[in-house]
Protein backbone atom coordinates (compact mmCIF):
# COMPACT_ATOMS: atom_id res chain seq x y z
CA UNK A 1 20.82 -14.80 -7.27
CA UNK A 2 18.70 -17.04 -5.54
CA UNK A 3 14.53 -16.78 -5.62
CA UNK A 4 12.71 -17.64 -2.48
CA UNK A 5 8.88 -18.93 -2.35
CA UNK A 6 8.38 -15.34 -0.32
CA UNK A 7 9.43 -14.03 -4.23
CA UNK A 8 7.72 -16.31 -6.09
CA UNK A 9 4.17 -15.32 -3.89
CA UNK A 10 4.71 -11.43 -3.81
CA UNK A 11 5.62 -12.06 -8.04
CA UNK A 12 1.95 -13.82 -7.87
CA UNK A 13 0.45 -11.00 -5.77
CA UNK A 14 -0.18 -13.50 -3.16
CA UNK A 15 2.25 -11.86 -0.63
CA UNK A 16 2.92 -13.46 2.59
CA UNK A 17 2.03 -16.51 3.78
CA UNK A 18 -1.59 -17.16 4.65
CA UNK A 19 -3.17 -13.81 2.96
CA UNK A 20 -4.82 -16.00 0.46
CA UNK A 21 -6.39 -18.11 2.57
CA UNK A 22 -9.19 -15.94 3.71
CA UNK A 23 -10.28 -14.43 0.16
CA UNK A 24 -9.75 -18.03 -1.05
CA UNK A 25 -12.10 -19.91 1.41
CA UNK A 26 -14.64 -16.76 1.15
CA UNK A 27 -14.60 -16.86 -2.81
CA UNK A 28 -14.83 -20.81 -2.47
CA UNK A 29 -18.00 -20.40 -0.56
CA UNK A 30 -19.58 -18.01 -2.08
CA UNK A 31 -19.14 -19.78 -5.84
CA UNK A 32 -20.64 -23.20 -3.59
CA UNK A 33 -23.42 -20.64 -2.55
CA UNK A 34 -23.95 -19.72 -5.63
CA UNK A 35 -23.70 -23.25 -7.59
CA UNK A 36 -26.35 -24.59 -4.97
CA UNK A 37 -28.80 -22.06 -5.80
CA UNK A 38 -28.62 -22.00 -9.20
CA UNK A 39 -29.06 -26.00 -8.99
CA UNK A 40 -31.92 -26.13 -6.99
CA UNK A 41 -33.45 -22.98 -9.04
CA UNK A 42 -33.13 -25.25 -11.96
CA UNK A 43 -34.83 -28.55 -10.03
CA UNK A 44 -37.92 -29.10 -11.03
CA UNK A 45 -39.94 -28.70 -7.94
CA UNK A 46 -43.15 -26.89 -6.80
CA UNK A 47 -42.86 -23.50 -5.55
CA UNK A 48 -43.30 -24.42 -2.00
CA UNK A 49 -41.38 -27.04 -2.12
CA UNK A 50 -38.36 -25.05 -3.77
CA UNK A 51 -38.89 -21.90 -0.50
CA UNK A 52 -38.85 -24.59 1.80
CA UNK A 53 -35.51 -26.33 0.37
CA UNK A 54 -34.04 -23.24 -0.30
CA UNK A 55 -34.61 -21.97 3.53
CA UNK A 56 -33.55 -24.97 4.89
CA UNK A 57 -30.40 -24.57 2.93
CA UNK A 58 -29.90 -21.20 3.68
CA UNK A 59 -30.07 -22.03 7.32
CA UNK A 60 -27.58 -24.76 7.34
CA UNK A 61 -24.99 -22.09 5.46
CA UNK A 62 -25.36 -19.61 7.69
CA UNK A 63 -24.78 -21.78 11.00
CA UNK A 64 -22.14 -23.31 9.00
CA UNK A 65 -20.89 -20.05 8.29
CA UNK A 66 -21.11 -19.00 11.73
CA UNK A 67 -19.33 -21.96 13.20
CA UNK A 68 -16.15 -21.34 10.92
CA UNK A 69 -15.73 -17.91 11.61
CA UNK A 70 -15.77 -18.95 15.11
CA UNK A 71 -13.28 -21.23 14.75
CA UNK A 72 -11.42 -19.05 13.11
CA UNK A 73 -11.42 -16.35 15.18
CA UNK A 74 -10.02 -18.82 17.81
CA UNK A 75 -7.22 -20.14 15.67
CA UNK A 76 -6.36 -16.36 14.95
CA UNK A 77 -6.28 -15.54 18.67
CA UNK A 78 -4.50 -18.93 20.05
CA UNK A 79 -1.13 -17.93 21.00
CA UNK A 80 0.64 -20.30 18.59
CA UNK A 81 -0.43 -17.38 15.86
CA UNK A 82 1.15 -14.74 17.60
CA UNK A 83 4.85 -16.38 17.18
């Protein structure tokens, strides 16, 4: 009997190929998002100065953010993901 990486994955709960990856990279940001906050939280900084480096932060994730999806979507639409 031979075991195949497809085997070894669904064993993991991983299933095919790829169906990590999203989770993965979401859970990955999410713990940075999280990490950075608490950090700066913990800074010791002025209250305005802590709003305005937190908003400035939260604006860079978000168009960060915005331009992965993007590029994602695009790599998930370009036909060398259909074959």
């Amino acid at each position: 009997m031979s075991i195949s990486r497809e085997d070894i994955r669904e064993a993991l709960g991983l299933g095919r190929r790829g169906d990590w990856l999203v989770p993965g990279l979401f859970g990955l940001g999410l713990g940075a998002l999280l990490g950075a906050s608490v950090a700066l939280l913990l800074t010791p900084r002025s209250g305005a100065d802590l709003r305005s480096a937190l908003g400035e932060r939260a604006r860079r994730i978000v168009r960060s953010g915005g331009e992965r999806v993007r590029e994602m979507a695009e790599e998930l639409s370009s036909p060398e993901h259909d074959s």
